[in-house]
Protein backbone atom coordinates (compact mmCIF):
# COMPACT_ATOMS: atom_id res chain seq x y z
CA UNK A 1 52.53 -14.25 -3.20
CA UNK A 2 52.88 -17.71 -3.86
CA UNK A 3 48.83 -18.52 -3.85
CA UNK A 4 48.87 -16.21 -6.28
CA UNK A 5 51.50 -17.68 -8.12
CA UNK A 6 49.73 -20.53 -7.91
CA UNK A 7 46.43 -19.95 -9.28
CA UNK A 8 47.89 -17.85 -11.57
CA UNK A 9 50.27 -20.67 -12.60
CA UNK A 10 47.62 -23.24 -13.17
CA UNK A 11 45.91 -20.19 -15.40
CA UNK A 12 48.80 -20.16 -17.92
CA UNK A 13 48.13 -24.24 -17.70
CA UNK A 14 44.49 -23.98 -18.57
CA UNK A 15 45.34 -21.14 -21.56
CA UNK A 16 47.50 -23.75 -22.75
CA UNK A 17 44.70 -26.66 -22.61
CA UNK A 18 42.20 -24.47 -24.57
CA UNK A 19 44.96 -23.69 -27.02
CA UNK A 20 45.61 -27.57 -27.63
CA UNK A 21 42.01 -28.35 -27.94
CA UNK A 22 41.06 -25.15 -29.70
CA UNK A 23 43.92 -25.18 -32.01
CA UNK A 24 42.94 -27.01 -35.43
CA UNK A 25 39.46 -25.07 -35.22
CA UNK A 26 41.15 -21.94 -35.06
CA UNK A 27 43.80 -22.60 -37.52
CA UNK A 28 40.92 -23.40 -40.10
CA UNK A 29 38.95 -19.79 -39.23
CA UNK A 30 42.52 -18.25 -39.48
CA UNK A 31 42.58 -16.94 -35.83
CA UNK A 32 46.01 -17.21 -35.93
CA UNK A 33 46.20 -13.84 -34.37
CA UNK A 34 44.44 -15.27 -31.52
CA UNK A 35 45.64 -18.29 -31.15
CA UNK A 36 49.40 -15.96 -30.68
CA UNK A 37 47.20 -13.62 -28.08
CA UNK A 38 46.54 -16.42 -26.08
CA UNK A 39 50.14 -17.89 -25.46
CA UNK A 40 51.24 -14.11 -24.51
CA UNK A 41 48.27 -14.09 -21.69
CA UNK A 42 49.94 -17.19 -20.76
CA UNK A 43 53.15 -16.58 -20.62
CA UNK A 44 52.37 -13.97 -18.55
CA UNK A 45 50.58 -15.88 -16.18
CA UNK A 46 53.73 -17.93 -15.78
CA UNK A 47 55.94 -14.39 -14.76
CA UNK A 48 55.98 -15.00 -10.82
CA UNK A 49 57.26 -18.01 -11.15
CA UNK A 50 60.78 -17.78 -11.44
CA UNK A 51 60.70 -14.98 -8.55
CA UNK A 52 58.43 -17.38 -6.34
CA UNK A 53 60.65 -20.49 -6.37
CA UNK A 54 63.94 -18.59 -5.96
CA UNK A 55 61.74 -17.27 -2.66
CA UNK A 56 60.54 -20.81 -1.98
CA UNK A 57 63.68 -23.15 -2.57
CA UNK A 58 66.27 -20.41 -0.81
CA UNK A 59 69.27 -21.15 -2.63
CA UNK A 60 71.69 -18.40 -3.14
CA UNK A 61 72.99 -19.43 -6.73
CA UNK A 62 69.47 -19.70 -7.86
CA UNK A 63 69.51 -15.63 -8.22
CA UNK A 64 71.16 -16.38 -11.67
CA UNK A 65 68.67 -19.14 -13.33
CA UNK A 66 66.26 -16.67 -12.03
CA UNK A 67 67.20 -13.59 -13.84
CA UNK A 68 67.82 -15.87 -16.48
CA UNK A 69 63.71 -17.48 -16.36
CA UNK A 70 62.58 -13.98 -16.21
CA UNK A 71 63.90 -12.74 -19.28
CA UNK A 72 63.10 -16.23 -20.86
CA UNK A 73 59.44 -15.66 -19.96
CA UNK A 74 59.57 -11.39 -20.58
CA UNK A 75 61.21 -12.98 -24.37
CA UNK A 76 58.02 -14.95 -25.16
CA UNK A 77 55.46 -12.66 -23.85
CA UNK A 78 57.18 -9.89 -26.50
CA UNK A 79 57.55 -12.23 -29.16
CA UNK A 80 53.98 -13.41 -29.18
CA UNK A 81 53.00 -9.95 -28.55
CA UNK A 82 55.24 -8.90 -31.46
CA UNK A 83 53.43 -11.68 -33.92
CA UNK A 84 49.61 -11.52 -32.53
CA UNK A 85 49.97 -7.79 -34.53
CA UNK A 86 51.77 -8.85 -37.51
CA UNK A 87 49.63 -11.75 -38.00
CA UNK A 88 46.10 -9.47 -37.92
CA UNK A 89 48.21 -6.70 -40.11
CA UNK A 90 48.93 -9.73 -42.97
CA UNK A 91 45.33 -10.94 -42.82
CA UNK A 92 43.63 -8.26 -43.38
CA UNK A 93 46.00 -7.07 -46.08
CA UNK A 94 45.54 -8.17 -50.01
CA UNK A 95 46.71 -11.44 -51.14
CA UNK A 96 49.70 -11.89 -52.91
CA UNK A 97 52.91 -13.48 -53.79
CA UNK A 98 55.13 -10.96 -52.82
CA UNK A 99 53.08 -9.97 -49.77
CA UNK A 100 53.28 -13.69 -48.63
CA UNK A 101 56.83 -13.90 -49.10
CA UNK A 102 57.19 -10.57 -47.07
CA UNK A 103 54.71 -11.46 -44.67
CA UNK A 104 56.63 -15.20 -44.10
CA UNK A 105 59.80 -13.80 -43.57
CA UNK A 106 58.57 -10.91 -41.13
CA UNK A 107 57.42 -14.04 -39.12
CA UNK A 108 60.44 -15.82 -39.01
CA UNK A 109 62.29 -12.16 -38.17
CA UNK A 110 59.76 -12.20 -35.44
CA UNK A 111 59.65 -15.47 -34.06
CA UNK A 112 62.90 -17.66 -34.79
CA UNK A 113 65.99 -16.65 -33.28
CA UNK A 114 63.76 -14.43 -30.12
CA UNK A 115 61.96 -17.76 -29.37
CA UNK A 116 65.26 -20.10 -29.91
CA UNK A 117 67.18 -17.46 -28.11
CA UNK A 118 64.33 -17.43 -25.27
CA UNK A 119 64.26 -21.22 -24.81
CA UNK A 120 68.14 -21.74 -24.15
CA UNK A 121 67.64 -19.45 -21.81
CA UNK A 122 64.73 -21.45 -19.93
CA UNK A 123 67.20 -24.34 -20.19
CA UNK A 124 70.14 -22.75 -18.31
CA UNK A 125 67.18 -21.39 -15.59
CA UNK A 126 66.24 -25.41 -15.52
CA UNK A 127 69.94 -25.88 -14.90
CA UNK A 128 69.68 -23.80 -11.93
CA UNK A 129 66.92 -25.29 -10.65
CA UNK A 130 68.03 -28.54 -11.21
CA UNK A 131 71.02 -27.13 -9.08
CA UNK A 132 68.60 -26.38 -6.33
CA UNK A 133 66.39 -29.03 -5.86
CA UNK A 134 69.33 -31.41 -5.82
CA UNK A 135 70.97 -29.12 -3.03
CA UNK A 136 67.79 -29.50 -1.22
CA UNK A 137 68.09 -33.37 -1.42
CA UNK A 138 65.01 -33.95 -3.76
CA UNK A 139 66.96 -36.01 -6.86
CA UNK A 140 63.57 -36.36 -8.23
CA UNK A 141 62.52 -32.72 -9.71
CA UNK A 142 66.52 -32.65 -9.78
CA UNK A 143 66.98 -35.20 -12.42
CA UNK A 144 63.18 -34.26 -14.11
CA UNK A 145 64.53 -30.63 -14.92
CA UNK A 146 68.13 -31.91 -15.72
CA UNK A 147 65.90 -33.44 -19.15
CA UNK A 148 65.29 -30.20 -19.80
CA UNK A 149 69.00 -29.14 -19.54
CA UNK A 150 69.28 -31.49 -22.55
CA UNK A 151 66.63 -29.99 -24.78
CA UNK A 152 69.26 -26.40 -24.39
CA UNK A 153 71.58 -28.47 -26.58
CA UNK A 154 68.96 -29.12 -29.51
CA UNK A 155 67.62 -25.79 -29.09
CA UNK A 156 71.62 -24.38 -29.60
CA UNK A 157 72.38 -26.19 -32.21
CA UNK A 158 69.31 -25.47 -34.30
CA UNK A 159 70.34 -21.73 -33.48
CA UNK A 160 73.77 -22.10 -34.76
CA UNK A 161 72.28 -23.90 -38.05
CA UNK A 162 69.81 -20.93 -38.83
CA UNK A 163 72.17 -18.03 -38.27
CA UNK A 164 75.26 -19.16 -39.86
CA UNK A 165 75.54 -18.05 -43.62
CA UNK A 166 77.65 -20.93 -44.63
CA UNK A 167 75.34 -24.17 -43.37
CA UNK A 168 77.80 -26.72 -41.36
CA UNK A 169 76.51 -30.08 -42.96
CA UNK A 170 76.27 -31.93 -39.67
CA UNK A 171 73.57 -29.42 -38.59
CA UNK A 172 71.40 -29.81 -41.39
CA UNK A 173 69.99 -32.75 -40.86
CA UNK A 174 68.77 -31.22 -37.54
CA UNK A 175 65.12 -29.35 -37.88
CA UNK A 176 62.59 -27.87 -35.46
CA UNK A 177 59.35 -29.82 -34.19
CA UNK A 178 56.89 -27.39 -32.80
CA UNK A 179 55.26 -30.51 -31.42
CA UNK A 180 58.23 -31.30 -29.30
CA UNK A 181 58.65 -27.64 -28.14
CA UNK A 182 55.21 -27.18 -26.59
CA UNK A 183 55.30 -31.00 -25.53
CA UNK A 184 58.79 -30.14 -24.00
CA UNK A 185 56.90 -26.80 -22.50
CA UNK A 186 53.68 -28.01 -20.96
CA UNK A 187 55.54 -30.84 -19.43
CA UNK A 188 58.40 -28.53 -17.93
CA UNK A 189 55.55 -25.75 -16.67
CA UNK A 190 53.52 -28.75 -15.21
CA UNK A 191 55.88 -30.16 -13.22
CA UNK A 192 57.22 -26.88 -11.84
CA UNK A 193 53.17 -26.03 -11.12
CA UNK A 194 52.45 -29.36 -9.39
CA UNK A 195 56.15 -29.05 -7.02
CA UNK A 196 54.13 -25.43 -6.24
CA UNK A 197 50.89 -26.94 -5.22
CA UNK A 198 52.13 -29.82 -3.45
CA UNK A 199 54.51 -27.34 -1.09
């Protein structure tokens, strides 16, 4: 099982490459249907994962952060699932105003809170197996997913600013970077990938 999750690991990895190099060129054909296809293929590349290192690191407590990757990664897959159909639907549909502003806000229905909502939870199954390496006496990968601990905060608070009616001024000034989210998710999948390989 864990070759598998290995090759199947460094899959998601590659998906994501081709996305990254890919991604203006698509953007400008208006594959963004495709573009959304390809991050649920990865995604679900990544699903052994959380099962494998549980398996591999043998730490009782890790059960939780496991359950808690799972659904993280079973989140994503639906969400990009959910907007690889909506996306095709919109662009094959007649432009318009309304549409647009129908079409913008179905996306945000689809993809805000689910993905916000999905990435605390990857930072709570960091937490765990933050919890676990350092058990195991490796303070490296330890202290490497404790970073990602941190980014649970941002991602909280930008999920208390965008579903509270009332805004809370301190939390407006703080706004979502895609850029830092899949920076901030190809660093946290390749470091989990490499520990993998390495073992």
């Amino acid at each position: 099982m864990v070759q598998a999750s290995i090759v199947l690991g460094w899959i998601g990895l590659i998906i994501y490459a081709i996305i990254f190099v890919t991604f203006q060129k698509m953007l400008k054909h208006k594959e963004h249907s495709l573009l959304h296809l390809l991050m649920a293929f990865m995604y679900s590349a990544w699903l052994p994962l959380p099962i494998v290192l549980y398996q591999l690191l043998d730490f009782e407590a890790l059960l939780v952060g496991t359950i808690f990757g799972y659904v993280y990664l079973i989140m994503m897959i639906l969400s990009m699932s959910l907007q690889t159909s909506h996306i095709i639907h919109i662009l094959k549909q007649d432009e318009s105003i309304e549409w647009e502003e129908r079409a913008e806000w179905m996306m945000e229905t689809l993809s805000g809170t689910t993905e916000g909502l999905a990435n605390l939870l990857k930072s709570i199954w960091a937490l765990f197996l933050a919890m676990a390496f350092w058990q195991l006496d490796q303070p490296i990968m330890a202290i490497s997913l404790l970073l990602f601990v941190l980014m649970g905060v941002y991602v909280l608070l930008l999920l208390i600013r965008s579903n509270t009616y009332k805004q809370i001024n301190i939390l407006k000034k703080i706004k979502g970077n895609p850029i830092v989210f899949n920076i901030e998710n190809i660093i946290f999948f390749t470091i989990l990938m490499v520990y993998l390989t390495i073992q």
